[in-house]
C-alpha atoms as a PDB file:
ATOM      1  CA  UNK A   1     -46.918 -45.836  22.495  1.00  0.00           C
ATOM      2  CA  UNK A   2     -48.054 -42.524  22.904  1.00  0.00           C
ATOM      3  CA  UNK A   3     -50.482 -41.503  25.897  1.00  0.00           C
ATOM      4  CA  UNK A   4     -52.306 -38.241  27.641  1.00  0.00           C
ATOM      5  CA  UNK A   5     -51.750 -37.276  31.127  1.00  0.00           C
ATOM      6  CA  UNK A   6     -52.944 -34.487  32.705  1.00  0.00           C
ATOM      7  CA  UNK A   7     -52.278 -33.535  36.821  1.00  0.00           C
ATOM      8  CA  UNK A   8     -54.743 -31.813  38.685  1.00  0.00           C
ATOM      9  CA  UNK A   9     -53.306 -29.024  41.784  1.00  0.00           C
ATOM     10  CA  UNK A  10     -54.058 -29.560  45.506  1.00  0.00           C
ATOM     11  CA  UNK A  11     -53.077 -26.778  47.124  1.00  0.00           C
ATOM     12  CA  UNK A  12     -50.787 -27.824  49.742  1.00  0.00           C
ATOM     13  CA  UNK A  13     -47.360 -26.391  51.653  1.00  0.00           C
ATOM     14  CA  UNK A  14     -44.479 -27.768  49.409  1.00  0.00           C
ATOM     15  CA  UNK A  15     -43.437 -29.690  52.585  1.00  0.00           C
ATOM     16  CA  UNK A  16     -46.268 -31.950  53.123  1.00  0.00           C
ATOM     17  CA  UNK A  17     -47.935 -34.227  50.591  1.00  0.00           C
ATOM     18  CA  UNK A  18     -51.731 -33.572  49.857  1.00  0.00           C
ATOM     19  CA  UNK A  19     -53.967 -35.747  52.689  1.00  0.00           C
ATOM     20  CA  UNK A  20     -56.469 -38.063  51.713  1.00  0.00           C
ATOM     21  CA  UNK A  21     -58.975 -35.843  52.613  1.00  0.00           C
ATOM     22  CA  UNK A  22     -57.811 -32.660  50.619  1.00  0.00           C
ATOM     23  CA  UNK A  23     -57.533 -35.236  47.557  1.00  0.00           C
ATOM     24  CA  UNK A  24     -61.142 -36.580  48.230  1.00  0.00           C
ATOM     25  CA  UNK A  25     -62.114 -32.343  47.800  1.00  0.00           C
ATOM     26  CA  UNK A  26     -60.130 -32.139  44.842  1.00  0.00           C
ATOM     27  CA  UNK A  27     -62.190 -32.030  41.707  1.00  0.00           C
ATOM     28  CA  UNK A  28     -62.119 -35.450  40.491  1.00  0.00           C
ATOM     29  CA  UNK A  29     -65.526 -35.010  38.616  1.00  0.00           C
ATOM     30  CA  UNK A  30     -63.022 -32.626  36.289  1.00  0.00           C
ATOM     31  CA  UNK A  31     -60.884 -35.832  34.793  1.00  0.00           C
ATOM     32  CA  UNK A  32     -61.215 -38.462  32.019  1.00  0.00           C
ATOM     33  CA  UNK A  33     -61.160 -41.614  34.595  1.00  0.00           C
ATOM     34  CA  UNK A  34     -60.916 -44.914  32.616  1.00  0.00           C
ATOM     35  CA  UNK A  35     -61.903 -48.135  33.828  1.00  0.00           C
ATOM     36  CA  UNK A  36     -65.853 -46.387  34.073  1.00  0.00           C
ATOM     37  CA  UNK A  37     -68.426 -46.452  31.348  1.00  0.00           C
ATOM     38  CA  UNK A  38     -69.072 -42.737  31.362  1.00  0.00           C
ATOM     39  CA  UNK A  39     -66.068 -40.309  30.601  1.00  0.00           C
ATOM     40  CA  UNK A  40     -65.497 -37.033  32.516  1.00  0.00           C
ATOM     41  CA  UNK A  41     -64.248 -33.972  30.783  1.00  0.00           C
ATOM     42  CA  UNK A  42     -60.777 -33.049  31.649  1.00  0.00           C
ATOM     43  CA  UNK A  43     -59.726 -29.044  32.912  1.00  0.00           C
ATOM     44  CA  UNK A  44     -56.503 -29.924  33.034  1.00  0.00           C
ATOM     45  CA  UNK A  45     -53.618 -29.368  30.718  1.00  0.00           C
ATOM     46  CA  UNK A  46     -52.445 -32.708  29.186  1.00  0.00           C
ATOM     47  CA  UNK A  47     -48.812 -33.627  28.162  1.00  0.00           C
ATOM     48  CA  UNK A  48     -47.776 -36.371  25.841  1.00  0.00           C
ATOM     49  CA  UNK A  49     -45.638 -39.062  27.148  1.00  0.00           C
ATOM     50  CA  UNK A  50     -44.000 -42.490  26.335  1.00  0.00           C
ATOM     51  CA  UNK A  51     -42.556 -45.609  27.798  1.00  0.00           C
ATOM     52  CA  UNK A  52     -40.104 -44.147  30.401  1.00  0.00           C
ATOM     53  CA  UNK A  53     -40.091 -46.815  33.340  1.00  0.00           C
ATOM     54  CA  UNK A  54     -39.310 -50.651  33.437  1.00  0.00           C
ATOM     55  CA  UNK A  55     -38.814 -51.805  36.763  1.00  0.00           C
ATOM     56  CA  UNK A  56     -37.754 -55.814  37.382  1.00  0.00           C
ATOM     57  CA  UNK A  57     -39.110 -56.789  40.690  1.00  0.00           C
ATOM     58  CA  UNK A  58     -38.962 -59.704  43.086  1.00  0.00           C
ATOM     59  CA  UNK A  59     -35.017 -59.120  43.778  1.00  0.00           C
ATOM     60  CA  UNK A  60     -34.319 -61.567  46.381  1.00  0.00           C
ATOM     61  CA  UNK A  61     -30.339 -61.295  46.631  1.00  0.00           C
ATOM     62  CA  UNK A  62     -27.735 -59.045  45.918  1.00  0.00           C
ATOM     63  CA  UNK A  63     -26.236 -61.544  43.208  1.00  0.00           C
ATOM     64  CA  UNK A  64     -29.519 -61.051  41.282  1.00  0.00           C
ATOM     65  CA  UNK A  65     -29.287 -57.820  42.084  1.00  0.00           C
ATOM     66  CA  UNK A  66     -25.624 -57.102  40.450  1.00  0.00           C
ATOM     67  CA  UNK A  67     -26.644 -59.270  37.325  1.00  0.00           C
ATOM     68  CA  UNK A  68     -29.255 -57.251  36.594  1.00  0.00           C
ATOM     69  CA  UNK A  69     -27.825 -54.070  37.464  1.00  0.00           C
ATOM     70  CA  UNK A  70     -25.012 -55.203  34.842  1.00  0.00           C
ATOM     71  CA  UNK A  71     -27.727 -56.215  32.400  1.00  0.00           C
ATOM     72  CA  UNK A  72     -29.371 -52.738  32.394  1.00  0.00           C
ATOM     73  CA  UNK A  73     -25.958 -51.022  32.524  1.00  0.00           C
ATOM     74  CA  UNK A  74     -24.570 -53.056  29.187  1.00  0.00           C
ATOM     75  CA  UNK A  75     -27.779 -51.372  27.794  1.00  0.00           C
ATOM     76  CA  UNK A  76     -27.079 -47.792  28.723  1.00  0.00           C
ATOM     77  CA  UNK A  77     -23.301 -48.095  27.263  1.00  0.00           C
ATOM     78  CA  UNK A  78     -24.855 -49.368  23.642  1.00  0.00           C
ATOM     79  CA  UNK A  79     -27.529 -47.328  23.394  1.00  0.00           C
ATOM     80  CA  UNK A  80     -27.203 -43.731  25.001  1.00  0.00           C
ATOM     81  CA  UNK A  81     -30.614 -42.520  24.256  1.00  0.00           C
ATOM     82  CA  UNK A  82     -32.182 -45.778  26.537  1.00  0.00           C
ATOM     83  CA  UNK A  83     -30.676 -44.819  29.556  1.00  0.00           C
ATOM     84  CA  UNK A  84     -31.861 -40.836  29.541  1.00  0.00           C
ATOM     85  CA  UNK A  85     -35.222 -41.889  28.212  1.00  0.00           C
ATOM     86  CA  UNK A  86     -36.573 -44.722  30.843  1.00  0.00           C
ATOM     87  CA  UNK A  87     -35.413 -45.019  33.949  1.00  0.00           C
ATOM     88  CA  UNK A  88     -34.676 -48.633  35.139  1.00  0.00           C
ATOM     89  CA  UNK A  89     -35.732 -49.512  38.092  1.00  0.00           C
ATOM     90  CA  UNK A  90     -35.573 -52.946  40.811  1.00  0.00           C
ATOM     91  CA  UNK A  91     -37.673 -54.494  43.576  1.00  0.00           C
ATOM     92  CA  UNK A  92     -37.917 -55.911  46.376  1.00  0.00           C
ATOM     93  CA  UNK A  93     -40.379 -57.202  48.342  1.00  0.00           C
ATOM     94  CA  UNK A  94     -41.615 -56.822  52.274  1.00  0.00           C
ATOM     95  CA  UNK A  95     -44.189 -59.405  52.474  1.00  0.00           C
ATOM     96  CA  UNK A  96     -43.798 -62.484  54.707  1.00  0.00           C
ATOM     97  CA  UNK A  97     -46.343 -64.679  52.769  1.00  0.00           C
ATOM     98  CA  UNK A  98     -43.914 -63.687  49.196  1.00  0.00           C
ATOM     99  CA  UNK A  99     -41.941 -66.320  48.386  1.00  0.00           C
ATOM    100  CA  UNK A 100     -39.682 -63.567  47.313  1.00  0.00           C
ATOM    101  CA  UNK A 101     -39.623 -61.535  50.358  1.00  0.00           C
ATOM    102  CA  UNK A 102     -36.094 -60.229  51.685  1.00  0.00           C
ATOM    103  CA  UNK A 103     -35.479 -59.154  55.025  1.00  0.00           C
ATOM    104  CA  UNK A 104     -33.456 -55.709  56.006  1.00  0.00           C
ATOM    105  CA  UNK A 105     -30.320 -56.831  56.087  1.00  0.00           C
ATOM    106  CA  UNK A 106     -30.485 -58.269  51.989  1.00  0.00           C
ATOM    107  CA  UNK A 107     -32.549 -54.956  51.240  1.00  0.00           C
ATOM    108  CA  UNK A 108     -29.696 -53.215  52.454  1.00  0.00           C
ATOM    109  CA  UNK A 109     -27.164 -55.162  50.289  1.00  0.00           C
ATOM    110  CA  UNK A 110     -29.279 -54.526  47.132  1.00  0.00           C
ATOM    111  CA  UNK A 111     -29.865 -51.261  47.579  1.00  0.00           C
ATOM    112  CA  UNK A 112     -25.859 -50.970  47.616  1.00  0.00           C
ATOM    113  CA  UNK A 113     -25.028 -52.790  44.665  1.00  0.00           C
ATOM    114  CA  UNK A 114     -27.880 -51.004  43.069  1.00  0.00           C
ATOM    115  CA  UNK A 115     -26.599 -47.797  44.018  1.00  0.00           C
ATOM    116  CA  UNK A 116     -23.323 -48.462  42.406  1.00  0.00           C
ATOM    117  CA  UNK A 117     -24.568 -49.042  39.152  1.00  0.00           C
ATOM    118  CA  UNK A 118     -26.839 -45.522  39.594  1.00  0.00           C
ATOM    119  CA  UNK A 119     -30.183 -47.388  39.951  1.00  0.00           C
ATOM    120  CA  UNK A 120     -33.090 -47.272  42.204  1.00  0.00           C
ATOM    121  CA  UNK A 121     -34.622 -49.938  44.178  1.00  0.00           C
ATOM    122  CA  UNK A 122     -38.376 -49.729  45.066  1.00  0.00           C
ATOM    123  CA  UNK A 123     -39.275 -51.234  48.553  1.00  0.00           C
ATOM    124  CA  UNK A 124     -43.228 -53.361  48.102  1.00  0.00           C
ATOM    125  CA  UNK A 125     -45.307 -53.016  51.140  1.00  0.00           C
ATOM    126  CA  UNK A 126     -47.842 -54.837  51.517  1.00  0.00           C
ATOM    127  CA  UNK A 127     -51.107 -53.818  54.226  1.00  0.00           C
ATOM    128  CA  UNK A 128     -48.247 -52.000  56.474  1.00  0.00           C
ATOM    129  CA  UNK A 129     -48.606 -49.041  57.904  1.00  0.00           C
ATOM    130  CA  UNK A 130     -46.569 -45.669  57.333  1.00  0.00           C
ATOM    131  CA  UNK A 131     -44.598 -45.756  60.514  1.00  0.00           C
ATOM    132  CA  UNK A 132     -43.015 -49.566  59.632  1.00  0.00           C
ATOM    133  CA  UNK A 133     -42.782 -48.414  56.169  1.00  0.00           C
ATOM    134  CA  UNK A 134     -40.468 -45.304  57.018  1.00  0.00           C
ATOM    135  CA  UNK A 135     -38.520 -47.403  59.748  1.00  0.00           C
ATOM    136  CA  UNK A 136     -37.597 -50.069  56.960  1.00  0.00           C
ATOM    137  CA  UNK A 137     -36.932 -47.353  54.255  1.00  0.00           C
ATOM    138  CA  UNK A 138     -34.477 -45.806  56.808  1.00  0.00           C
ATOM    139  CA  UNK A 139     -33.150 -48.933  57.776  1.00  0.00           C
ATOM    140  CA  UNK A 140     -32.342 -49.915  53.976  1.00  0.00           C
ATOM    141  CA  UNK A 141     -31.728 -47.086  52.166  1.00  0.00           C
ATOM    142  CA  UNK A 142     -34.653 -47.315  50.072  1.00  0.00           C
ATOM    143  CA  UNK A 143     -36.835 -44.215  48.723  1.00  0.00           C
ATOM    144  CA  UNK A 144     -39.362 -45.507  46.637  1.00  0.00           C
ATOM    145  CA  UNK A 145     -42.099 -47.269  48.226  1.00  0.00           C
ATOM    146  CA  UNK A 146     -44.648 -49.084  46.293  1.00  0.00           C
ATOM    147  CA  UNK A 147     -48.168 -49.023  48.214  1.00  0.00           C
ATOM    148  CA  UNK A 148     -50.336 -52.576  48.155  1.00  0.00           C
ATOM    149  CA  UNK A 149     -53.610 -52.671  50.074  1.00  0.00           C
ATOM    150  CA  UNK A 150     -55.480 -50.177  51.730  1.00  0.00           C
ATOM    151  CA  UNK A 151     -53.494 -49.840  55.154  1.00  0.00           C
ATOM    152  CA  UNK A 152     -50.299 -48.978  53.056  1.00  0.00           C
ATOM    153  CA  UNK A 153     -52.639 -46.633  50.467  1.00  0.00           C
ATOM    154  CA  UNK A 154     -53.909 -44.894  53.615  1.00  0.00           C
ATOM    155  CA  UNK A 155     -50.431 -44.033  54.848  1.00  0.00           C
ATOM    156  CA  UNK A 156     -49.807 -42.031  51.453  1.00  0.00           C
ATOM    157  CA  UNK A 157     -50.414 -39.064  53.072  1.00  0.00           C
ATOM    158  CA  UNK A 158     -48.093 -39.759  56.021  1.00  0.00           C
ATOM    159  CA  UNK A 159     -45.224 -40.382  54.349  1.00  0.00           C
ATOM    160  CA  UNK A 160     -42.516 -37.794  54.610  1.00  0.00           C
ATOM    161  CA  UNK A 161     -41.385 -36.088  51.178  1.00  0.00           C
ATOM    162  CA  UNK A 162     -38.702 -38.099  50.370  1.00  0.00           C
ATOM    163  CA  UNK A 163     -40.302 -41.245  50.045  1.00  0.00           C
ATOM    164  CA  UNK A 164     -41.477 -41.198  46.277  1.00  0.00           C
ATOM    165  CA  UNK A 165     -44.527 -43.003  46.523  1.00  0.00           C
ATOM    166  CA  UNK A 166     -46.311 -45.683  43.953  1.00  0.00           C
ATOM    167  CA  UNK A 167     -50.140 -46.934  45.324  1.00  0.00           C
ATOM    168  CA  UNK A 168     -51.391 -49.882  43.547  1.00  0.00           C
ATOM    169  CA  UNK A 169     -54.809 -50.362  42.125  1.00  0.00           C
ATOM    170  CA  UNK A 170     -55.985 -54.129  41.480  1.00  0.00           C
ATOM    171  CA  UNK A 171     -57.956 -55.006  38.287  1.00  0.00           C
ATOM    172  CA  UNK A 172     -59.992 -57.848  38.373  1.00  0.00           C
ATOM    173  CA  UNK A 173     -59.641 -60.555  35.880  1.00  0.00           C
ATOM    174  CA  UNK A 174     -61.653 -59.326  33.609  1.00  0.00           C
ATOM    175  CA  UNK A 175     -60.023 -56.047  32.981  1.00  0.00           C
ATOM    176  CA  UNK A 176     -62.422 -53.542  35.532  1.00  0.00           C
ATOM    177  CA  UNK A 177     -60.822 -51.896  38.711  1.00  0.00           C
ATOM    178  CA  UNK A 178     -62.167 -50.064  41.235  1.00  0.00           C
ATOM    179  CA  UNK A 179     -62.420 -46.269  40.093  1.00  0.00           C
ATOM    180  CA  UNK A 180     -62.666 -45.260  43.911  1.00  0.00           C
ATOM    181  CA  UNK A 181     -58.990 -45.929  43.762  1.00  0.00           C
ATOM    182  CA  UNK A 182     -59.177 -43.021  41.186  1.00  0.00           C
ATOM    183  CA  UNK A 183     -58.255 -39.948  44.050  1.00  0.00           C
ATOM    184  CA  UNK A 184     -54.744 -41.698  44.199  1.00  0.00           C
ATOM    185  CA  UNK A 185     -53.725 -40.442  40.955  1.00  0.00           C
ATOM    186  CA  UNK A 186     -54.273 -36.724  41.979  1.00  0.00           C
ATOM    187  CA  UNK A 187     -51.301 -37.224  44.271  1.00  0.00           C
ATOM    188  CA  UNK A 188     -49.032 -34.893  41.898  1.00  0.00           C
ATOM    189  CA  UNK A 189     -46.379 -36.496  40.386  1.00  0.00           C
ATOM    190  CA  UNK A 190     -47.418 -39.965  41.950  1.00  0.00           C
ATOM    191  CA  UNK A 191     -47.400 -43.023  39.397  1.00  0.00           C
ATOM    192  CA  UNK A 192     -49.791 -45.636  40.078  1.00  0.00           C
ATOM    193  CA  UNK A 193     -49.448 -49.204  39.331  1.00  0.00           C
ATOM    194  CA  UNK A 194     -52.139 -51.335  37.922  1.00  0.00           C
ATOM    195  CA  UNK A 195     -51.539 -55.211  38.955  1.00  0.00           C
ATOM    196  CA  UNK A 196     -53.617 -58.537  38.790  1.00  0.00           C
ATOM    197  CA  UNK A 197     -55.392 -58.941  42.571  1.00  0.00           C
ATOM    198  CA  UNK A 198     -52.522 -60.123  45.141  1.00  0.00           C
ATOM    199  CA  UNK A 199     -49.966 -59.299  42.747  1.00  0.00           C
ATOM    200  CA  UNK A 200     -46.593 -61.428  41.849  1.00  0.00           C
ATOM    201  CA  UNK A 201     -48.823 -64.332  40.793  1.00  0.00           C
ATOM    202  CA  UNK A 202     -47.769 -64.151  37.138  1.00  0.00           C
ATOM    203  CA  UNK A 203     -51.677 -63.917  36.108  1.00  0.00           C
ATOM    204  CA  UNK A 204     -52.708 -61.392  33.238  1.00  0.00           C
ATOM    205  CA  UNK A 205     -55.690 -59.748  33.396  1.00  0.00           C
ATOM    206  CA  UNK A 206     -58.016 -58.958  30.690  1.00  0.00           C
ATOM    207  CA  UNK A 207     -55.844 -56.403  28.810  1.00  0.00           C
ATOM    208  CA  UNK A 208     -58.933 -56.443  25.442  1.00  0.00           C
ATOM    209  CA  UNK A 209     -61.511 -55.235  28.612  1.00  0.00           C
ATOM    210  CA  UNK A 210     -59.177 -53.002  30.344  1.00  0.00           C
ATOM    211  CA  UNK A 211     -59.899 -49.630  29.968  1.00  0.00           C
ATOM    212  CA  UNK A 212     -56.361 -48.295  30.599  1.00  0.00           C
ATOM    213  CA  UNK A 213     -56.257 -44.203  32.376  1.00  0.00           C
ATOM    214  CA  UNK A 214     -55.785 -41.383  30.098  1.00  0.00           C
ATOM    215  CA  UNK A 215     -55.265 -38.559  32.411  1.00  0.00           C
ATOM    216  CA  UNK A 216     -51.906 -39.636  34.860  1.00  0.00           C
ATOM    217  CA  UNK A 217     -48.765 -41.858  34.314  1.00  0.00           C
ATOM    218  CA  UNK A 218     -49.528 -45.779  35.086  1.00  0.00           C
ATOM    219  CA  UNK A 219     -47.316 -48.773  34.848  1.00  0.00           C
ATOM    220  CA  UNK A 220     -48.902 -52.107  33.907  1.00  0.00           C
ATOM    221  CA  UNK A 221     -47.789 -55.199  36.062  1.00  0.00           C
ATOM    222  CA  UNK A 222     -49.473 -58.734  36.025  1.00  0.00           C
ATOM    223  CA  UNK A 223     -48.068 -61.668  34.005  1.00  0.00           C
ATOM    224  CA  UNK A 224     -45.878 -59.403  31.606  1.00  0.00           C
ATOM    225  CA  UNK A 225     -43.105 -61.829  30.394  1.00  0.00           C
ATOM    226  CA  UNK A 226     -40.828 -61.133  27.324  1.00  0.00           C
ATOM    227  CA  UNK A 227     -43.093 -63.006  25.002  1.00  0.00           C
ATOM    228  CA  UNK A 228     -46.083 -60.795  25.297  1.00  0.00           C
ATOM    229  CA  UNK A 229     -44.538 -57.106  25.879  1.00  0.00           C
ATOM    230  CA  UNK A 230     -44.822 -56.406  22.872  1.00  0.00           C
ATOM    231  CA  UNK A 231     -48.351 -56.593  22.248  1.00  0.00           C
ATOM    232  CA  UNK A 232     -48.946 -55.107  26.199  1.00  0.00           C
ATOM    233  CA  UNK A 233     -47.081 -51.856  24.851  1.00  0.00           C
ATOM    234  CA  UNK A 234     -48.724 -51.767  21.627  1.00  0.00           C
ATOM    235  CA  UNK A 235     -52.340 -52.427  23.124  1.00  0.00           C
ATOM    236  CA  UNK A 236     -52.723 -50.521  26.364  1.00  0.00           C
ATOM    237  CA  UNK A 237     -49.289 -47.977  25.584  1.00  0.00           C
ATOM    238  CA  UNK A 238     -48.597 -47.727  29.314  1.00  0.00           C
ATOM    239  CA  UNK A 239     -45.869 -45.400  30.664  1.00  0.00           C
ATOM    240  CA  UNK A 240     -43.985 -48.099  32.647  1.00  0.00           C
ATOM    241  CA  UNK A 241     -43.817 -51.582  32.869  1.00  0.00           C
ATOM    242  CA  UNK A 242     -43.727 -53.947  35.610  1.00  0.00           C
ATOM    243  CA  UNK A 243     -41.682 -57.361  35.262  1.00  0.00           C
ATOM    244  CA  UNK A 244     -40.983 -60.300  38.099  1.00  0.00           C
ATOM    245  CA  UNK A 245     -42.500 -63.944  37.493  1.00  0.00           C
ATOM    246  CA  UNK A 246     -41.604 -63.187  33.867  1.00  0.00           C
ATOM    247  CA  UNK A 247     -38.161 -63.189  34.117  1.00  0.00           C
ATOM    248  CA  UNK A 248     -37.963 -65.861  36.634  1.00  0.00           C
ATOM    249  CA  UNK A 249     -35.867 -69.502  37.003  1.00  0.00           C
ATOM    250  CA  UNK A 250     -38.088 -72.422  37.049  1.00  0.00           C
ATOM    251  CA  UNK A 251     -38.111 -71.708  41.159  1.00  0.00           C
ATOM    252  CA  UNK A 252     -39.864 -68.491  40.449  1.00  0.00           C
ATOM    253  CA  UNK A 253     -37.496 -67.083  43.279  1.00  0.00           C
ATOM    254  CA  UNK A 254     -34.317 -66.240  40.915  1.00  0.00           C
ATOM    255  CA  UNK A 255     -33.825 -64.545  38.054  1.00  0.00           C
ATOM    256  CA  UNK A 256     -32.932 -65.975  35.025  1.00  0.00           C
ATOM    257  CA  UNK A 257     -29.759 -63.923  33.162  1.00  0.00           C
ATOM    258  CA  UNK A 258     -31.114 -65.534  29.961  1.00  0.00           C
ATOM    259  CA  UNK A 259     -34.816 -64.100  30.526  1.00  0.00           C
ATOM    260  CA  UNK A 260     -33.365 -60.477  31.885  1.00  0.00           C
ATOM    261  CA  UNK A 261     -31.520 -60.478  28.460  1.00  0.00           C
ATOM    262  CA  UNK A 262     -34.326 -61.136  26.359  1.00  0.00           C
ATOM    263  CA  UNK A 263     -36.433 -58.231  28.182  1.00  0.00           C
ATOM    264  CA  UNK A 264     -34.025 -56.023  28.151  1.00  0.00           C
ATOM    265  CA  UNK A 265     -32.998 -56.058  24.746  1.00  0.00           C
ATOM    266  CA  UNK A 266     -36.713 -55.897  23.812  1.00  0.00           C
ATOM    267  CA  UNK A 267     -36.946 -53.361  25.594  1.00  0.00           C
ATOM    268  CA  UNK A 268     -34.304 -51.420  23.857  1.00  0.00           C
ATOM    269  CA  UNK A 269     -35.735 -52.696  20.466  1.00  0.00           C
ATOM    270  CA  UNK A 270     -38.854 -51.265  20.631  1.00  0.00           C
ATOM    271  CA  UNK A 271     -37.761 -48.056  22.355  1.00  0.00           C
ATOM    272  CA  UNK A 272     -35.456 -47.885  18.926  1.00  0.00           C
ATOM    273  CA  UNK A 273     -37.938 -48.487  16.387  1.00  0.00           C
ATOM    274  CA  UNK A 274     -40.032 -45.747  18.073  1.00  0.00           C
ATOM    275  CA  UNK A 275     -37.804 -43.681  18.274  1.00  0.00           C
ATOM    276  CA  UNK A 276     -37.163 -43.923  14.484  1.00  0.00           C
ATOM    277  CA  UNK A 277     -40.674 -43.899  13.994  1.00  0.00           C
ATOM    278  CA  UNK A 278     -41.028 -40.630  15.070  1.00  0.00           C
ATOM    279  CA  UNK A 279     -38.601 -38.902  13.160  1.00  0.00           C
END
């Protein structure tokens, strides 16, 4: 599971994230972009990287939130070398047409459960704009926003530093996305998250057409469920995954402990046999 990344520099001040424009000058004619039919040469030095971020999204309340948290935690105690190589993340969702949106006062309560266990919680945004973004971050303790649409893309730039930032690029069902989308990944150190169009609808895409980006870390989302990780880290190798529907109750709302289980161990079972592997 094995992939090449390579980060291109923007000069910018160390305070202040690159703007759209300085990444539009950047020299994006100098990468390997996948998803187009003619390859780029890279300049840029690459570094070797594996799966090192599963994030389980669509956290509606905070007992979800603890059983998962307790899930990932039972992990870490029986198998050292999972927690210090991926980091485990959760989600939750600002989006009034979700069914699995949360308001501020149940982000809040995640976020503190999730804290307890030493976890992360990413706040989804979808089309918002950077000043609700940064109110609602504030509001819930959240520092990882994940970017859906262009109005929350745009506000990238406007985000103050420590907001950790993940835009999301669509790809179509059959497996092409939009390599305009390709200036986000020169945001340095920015993942970027590639998700079936609308996102949480449990839909694959076209993972034998997709042509998945050699040159910056990506996480794969859309329709992963425990019974076909596997073959989405063997035939893409992504550097994160992306998890919601998949581990879902029959209401697609809660999670299932069973179905959190099953992931997580797999998780932990591949990341072993690698692991060997490579010794």
């Amino acid at each position: 599971m094995n992939f090449v990344a390579c980060f291109p520099f923007v000069a910018t001040s160390c305070y202040q994230r690159p703007t759209c424009s300085q990444l539009q000058r950047a020299k994006v004619t100098q990468l390997v972009v996948g998803g187009n039919k003619s390859s780029r040469r890279c300049w840029f030095p690459v570094v070797e990287a594996r799966l090192e971020l599963v994030k389980i999204c669509g956290i509606t309340c905070e007992e979800d939130a603890r059983m998962v948290c307790e899930a990932i935690e039972k992990r870490r105690k029986q198998r050292e070398s999972i927690g210090e190589a991926i980091r485990f993340l959760l989600g939750v969702i600002f989006c009034s047409s979700s069914k699995r949106n949360v308001g501020v006062e149940t982000a809040r309560q995640i976020v503190k459960t999730a804290n307890h266990f030493h976890t992360q919680v990413v706040g989804v945004f979808v089309h918002q704009d950077a000043s609700n973004i940064i109110k609602i971050c504030e509001q819930t303790g959240i520092s990882i926003a994940q970017l859906h649409g262009e109005v929350s893309r745009q506000s990238l730039s406007l985000l103050p530093r420590w907001i950790e930032c993940i835009p999301v690029v669509s790809v179509r069902p059959d497996g092409s996305w939009d390599t305009s989308a390709e200036y986000l990944a020169q945001v340095l150190g920015c993942w970027v998250l590639f998700d079936s169009p609308g996102g949480g609808t449990g839909k694959t895409f076209s993972w034998n057409n997709f042509s998945p980006p050699t040159h910056f870390k990506w996480i794969l989302a859309g329709g992963i469920r425990p019974d076909n990780l596997e073959s989405a880290l063997s035939e893409l190798s992504p550097c994160g995954v992306d998890i919601s529907s998949g581990v879902c109750l029959s209401d697609g709302i809660h999670k299932s402990p069973l179905l959190v289980d099953t992931f997580l161990d797999l998780i932990c079972k591949l990341h072993f046999n690698e692991t060997q592997q490579q010794r």
